[in-house]
Each structure stands twice: as C-alpha cells, then as structure tokens.
Protein backbone atom coordinates (compact mmCIF):
# COMPACT_ATOMS: atom_id res chain seq x y z
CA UNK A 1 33.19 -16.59 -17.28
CA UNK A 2 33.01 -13.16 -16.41
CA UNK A 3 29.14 -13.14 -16.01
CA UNK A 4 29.95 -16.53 -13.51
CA UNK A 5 32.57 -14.30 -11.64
CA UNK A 6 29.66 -11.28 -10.99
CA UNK A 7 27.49 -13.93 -9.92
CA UNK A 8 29.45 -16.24 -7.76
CA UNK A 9 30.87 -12.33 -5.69
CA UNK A 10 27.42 -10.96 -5.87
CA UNK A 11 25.98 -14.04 -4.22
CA UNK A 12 28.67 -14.28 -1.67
CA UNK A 13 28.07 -10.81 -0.71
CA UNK A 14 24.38 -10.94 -0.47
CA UNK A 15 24.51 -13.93 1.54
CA UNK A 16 27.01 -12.70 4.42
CA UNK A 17 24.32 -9.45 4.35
CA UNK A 18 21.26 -12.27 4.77
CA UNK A 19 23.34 -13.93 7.61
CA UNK A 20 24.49 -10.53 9.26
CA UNK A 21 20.84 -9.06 9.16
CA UNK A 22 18.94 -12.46 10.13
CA UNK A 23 21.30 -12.75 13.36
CA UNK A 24 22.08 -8.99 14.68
CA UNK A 25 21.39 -9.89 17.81
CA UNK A 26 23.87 -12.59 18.48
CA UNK A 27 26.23 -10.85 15.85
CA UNK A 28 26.48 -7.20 17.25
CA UNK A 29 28.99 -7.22 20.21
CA UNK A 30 26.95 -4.25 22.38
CA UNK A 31 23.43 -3.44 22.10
CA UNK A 32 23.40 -0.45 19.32
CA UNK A 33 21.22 1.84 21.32
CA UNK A 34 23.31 1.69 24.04
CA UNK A 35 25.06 4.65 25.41
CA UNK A 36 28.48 6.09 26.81
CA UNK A 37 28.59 9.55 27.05
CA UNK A 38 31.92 9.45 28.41
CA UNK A 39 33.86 7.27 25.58
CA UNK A 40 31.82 9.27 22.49
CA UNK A 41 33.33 10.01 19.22
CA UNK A 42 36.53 7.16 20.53
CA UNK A 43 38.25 6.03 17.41
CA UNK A 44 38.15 2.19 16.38
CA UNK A 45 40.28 0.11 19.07
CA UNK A 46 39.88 -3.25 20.62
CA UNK A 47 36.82 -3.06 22.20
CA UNK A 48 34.99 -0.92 19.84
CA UNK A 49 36.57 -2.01 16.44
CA UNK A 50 34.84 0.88 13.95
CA UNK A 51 34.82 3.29 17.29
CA UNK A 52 31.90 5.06 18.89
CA UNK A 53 29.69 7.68 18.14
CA UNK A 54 28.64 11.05 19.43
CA UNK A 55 26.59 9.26 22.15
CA UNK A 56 29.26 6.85 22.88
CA UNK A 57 26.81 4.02 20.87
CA UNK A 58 29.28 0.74 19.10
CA UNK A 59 29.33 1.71 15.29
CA UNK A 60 29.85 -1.64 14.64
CA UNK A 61 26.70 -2.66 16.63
CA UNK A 62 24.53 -0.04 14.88
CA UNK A 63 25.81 -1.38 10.89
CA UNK A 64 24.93 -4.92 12.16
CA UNK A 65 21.52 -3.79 12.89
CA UNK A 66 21.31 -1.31 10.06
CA UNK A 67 21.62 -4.27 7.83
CA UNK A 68 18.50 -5.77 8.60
CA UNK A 69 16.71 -2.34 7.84
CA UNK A 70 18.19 -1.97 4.95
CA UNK A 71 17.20 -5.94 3.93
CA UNK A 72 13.66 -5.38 4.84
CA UNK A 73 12.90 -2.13 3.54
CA UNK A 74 14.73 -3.16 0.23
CA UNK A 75 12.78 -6.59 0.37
CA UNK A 76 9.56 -5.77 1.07
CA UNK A 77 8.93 -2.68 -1.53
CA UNK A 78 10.36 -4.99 -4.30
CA UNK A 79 7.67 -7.67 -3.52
CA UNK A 80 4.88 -4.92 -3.20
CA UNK A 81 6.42 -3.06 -6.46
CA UNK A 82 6.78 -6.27 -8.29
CA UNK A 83 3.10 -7.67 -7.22
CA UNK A 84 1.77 -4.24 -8.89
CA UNK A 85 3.72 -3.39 -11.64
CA UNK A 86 4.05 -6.59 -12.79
CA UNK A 87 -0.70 -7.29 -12.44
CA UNK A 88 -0.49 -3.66 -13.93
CA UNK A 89 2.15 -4.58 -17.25
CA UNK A 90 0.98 -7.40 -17.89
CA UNK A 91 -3.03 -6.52 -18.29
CA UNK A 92 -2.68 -3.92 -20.59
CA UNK A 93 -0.13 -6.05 -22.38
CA UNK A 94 -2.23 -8.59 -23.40
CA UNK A 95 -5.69 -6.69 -23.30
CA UNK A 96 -4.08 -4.09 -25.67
CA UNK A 97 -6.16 -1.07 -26.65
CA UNK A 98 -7.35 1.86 -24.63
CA UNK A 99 -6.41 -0.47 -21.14
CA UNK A 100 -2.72 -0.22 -22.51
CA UNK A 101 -2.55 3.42 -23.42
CA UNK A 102 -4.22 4.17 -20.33
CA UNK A 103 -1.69 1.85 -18.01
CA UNK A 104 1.37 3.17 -19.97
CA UNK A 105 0.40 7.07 -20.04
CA UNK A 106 0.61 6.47 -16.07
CA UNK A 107 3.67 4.99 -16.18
CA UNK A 108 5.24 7.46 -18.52
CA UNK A 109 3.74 10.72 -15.98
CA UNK A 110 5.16 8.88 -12.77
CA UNK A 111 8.69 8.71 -14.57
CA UNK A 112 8.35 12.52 -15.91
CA UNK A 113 9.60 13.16 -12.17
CA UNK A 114 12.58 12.03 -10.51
CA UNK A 115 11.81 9.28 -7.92
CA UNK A 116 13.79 10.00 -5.09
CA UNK A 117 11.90 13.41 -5.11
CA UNK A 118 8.32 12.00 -5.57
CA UNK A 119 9.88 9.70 -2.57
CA UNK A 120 11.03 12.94 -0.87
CA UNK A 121 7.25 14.47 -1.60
CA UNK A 122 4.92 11.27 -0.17
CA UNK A 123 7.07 10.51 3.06
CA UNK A 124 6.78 14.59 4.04
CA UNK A 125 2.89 13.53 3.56
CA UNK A 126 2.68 10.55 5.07
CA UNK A 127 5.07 11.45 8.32
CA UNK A 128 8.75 10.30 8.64
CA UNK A 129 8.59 6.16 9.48
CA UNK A 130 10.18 3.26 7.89
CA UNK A 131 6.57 2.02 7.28
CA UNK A 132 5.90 4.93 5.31
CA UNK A 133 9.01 4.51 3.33
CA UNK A 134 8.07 1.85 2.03
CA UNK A 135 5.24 2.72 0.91
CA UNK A 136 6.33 5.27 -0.77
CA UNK A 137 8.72 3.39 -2.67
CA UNK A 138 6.30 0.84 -3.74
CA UNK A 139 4.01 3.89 -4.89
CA UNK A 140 6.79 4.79 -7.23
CA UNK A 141 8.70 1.75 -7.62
CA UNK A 142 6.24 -0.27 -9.51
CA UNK A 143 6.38 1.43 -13.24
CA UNK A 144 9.96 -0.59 -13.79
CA UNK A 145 8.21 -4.08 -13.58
CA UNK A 146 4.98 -2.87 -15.74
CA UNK A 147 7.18 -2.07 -18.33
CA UNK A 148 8.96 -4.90 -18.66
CA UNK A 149 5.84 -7.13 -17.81
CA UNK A 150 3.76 -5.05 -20.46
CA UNK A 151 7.01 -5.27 -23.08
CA UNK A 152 7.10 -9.72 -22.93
CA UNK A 153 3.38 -10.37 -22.62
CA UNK A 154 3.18 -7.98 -25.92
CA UNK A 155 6.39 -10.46 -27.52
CA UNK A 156 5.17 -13.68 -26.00
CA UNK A 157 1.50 -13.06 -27.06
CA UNK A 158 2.30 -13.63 -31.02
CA UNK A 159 3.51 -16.90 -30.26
CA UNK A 160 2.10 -19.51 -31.51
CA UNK A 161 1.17 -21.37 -28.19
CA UNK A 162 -1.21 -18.49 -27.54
CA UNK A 163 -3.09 -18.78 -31.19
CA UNK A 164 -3.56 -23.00 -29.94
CA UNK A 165 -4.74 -22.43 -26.73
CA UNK A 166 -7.22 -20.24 -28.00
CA UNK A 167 -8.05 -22.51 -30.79
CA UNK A 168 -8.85 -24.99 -28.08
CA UNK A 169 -11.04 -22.38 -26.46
CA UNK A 170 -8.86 -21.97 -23.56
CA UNK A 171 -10.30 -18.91 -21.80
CA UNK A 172 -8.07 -15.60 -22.23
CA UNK A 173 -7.48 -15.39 -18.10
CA UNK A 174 -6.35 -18.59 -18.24
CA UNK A 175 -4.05 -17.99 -21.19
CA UNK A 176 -2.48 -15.37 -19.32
CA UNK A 177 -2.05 -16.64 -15.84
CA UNK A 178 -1.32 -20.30 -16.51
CA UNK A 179 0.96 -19.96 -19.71
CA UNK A 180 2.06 -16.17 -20.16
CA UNK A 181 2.90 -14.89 -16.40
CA UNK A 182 5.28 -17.91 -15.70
CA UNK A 183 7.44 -16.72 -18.69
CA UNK A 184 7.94 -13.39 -17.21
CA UNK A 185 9.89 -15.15 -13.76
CA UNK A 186 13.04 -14.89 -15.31
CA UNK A 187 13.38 -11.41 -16.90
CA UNK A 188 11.31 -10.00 -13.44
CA UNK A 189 13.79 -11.67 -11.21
CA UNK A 190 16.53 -9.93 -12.62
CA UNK A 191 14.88 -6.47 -12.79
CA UNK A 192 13.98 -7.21 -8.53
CA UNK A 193 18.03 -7.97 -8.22
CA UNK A 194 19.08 -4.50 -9.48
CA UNK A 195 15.11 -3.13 -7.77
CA UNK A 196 16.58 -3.96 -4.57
CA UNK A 197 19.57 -2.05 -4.55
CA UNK A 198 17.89 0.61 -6.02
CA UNK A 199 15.27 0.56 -2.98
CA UNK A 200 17.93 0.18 -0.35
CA UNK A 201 20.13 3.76 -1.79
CA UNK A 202 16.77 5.61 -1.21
CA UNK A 203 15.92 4.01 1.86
CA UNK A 204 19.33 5.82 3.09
CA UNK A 205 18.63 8.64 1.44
CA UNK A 206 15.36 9.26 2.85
CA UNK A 207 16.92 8.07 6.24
CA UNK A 208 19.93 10.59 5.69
CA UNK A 209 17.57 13.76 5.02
CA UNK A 210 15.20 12.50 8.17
CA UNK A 211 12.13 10.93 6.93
CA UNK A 212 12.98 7.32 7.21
CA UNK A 213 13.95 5.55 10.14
CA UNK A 214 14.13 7.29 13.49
CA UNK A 215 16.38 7.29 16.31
CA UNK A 216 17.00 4.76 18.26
CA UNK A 217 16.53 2.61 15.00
CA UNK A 218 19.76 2.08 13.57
CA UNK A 219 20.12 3.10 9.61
CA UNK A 220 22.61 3.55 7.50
CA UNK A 221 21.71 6.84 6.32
CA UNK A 222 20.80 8.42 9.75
CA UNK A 223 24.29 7.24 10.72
CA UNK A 224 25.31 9.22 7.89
CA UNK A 225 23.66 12.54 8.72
CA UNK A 226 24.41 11.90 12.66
CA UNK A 227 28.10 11.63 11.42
CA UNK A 228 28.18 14.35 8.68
CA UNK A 229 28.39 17.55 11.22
CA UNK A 230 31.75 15.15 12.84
CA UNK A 231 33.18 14.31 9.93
CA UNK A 232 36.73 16.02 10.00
CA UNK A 233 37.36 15.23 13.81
CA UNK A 234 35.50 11.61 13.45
CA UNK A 235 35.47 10.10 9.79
CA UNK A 236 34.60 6.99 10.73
CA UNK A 237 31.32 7.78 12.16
CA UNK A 238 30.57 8.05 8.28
CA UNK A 239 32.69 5.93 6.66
CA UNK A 240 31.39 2.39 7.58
CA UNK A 241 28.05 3.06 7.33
CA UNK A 242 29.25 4.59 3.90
CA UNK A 243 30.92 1.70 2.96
CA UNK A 244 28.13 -0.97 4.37
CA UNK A 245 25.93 1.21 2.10
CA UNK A 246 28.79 0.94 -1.06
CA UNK A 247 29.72 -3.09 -0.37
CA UNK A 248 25.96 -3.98 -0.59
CA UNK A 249 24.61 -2.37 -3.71
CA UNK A 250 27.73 -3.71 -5.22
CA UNK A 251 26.77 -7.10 -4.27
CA UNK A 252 23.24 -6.79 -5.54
CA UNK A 253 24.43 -5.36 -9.08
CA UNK A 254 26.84 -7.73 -9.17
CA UNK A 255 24.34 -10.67 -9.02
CA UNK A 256 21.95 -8.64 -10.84
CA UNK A 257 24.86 -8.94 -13.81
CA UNK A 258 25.60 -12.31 -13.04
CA UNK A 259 22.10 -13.63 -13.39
CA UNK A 260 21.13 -11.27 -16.39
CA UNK A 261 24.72 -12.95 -18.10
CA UNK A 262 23.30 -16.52 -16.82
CA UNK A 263 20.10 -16.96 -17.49
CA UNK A 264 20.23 -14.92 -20.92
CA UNK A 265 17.92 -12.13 -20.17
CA UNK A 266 17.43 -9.47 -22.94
CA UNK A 267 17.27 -5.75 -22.11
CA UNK A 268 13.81 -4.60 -21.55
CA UNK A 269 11.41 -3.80 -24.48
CA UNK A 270 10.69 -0.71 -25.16
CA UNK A 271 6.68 0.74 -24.72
C-alpha cells in the first residue's frame, strides 16, 4: 500500500510537470522575458500571483517555462546516459575478462570524484550552454546504469536459458541482445526515475553558479542566483523557483519508490 501511495503522488506530480512544461506558452500568463522596470521586485498580488523580479519579469511566467528546461535537460541526459552506460555494463558483463576489468576500473575512477564537480570542471571547458550541460552530465552520468547493467547480465547469464540457447548454437550477440538486454528494462527504468531527478538538481546547480542556461532562458537555478543578492527584501524571488525545484524531485523519487516497491526491483549488485 504504501509503495502504491509513492507511486500514485509521484505520478500525479510528474504528470502536472509534463503538462505544465509541454504547454508554457498557453500556460504562463505574461511572456517570461518580458520586462517592467517600473513594477520590479512587486510582491505576489493579483496580477502577478508569485510577484516580479528585479527586472519587473512574472515569476510565475519564468517557473512555467523553467519547467520545460528542467524536463528536457533531465530527459535527454538520462536517455544519452542510459544508451551508454547501459551498451557499456552490459558488454563487459557478459564478455567477462580483461573487457570487464577494463569497463569497471573506468567506472570506479569517474566515481573517485564527486560529479557535480567533474560537472562543474567540463561545462568551464566546454563554455556555459544548456547544450553543454548536458553533455556533461551524460559524460558523467552513465557509470550508474553500467553498473547495474554489468551487475544483471553477470546474474542472468548463469541461467539456464543462456546454457540452451547456446546449446542450440544461438550466436553470443544474439544471446545478449534478443534474450539478456530485455531483462534489464525493468531494474534500468527505475534507476532513470531516480537518474532524472538527479540530472535536473545539477542542471540548477550548474544554472545557479552560471554555466547552464543563460539569460533570457528561464531556469530554475539562475532564478535562484538572480534572487539570492534580494533575498531579505524579496524572498519570493527565491522561494518558488526553490520550491518548483523541491516539489519535482519529490515527485520523481516518489515514483522512483513507487515503481521500485511495484515492480519488485532488487537493489543494485554490487561490481
């Protein structure tokens, strides 16, 4: 029941962010680039109802948008993280051998450092864009799904559905891809669930400290550093963006639980 409760909230929540983000533009009441120099920092009232910033821009306008950042960037480097890690795992999981040590010993020297700061290091590289963002996610996102790819193709390969196909000279790529890969949907969707939220807090992060989106885009974490230096005379500049930021990782890791609680899913294996 509990697990059910996590996944019926989760899902709700996730689902009003899909609908917000996928229809901004008929959602957001202004346009959130535009200005009004003489009504900035105004507190929420009836027109504006989470107030203006210091350029006079509708707060509410700018979390609409921001949620479609958010989505994408969060979206996209789980689907580039998962397509690698998850090739990556499951290779040296089944080849075994040097090609596992090899993949692994990677792995283990990407997660000697903390990500957000190997994050922090590529996107001062690469130049401050959302396109670069992602990519540097992706470049350090992937090691999650290799490990857990590489940890069930090593469980499911002693089965015994493995020894018969290749009894029946089934070739070894086609033992993998058409009867070992499919098993991993399950355990991989779940790891994505809690992957997204994950991407989305360092998307604002990066955002926050300048290296992710930039102005005019609307972000959640550049709404938090533009609102940081008014934050005793204007709190809310930060607080919904704050709380946009709070109520949607919630809402993944909620249906991250739920489905992990559904559909059974044991904690990763270990390496």
């Amino acid at each position: 029941m509990r697990g059910s409760y996590r996944l019926v909230v989760g899902g709700w929540l996730i689902a009003v962010l899909i609908v917000v983000a996928l229809g901004a533009d008929r959602l957001a009441p202004y346009d959130p680039g535009a200005q009004a120099l003489s009504e900035n920092l105004a507190p929420p009232g009836a027109r504006h109802w989470l107030g203006q910033d210091a350029l006079g821009r509708d707060i509410l306008a700018r979390v609409i948008h921001g949620a479609r950042v958010s989505l994408a960037v969060g979206i996209i480097t789980v689907l580039v993280s998962l397509a690698i890690g998850t090739t990556i795992g499951a290779l040296a999981g089944f080849a075994g051998g040097w090609i596992d040590e090899l993949a692994m010993r990677a792995v283990d020297v990407l997660l000697a450092f903390p990500g957000l700061l190997l994050a922090i290091a590529l996107t001062s590289v690469l130049g401050p864009s959302l396109r670069n963002v992602v990519i540097a996610l992706s470049l350090i996102g992937w090691t999650g799904y290799a490990r857990l790819a590489r940890g069930e193709i090593v469980r499911l390969r002693e089965r015994e559905l493995v020894e018969a196909a290749r009894a029946l000279g089934v070739p070894e790529h086609r033992i993998l891809l058409r009867h070992l890969v499919p098993l991993l949907a399950t355990p991989l969707l779940v790891q994505a669930t809690f992957g997204m939220a994950a991407a989305i807090v360092a998307e604002a992060s990066l955002s926050f400290l300048g290296l992710g989106a930039q102005p005019p885009t609307a972000s959640w974490g550049a709404m938090l550093n533009d609102g940081r230096a008014f934050a005793l005379v204007a709190p809310h500049l930060t607080i919904f963006p704050g709380l946009a930021i709070m109520v949607t990782v919630l809402g993944l890791n909620c249906l991250g639980d739920g489905l992990r609680d559904r559909l059974d899913v044991r904690a990763p294996s270990g390496i």
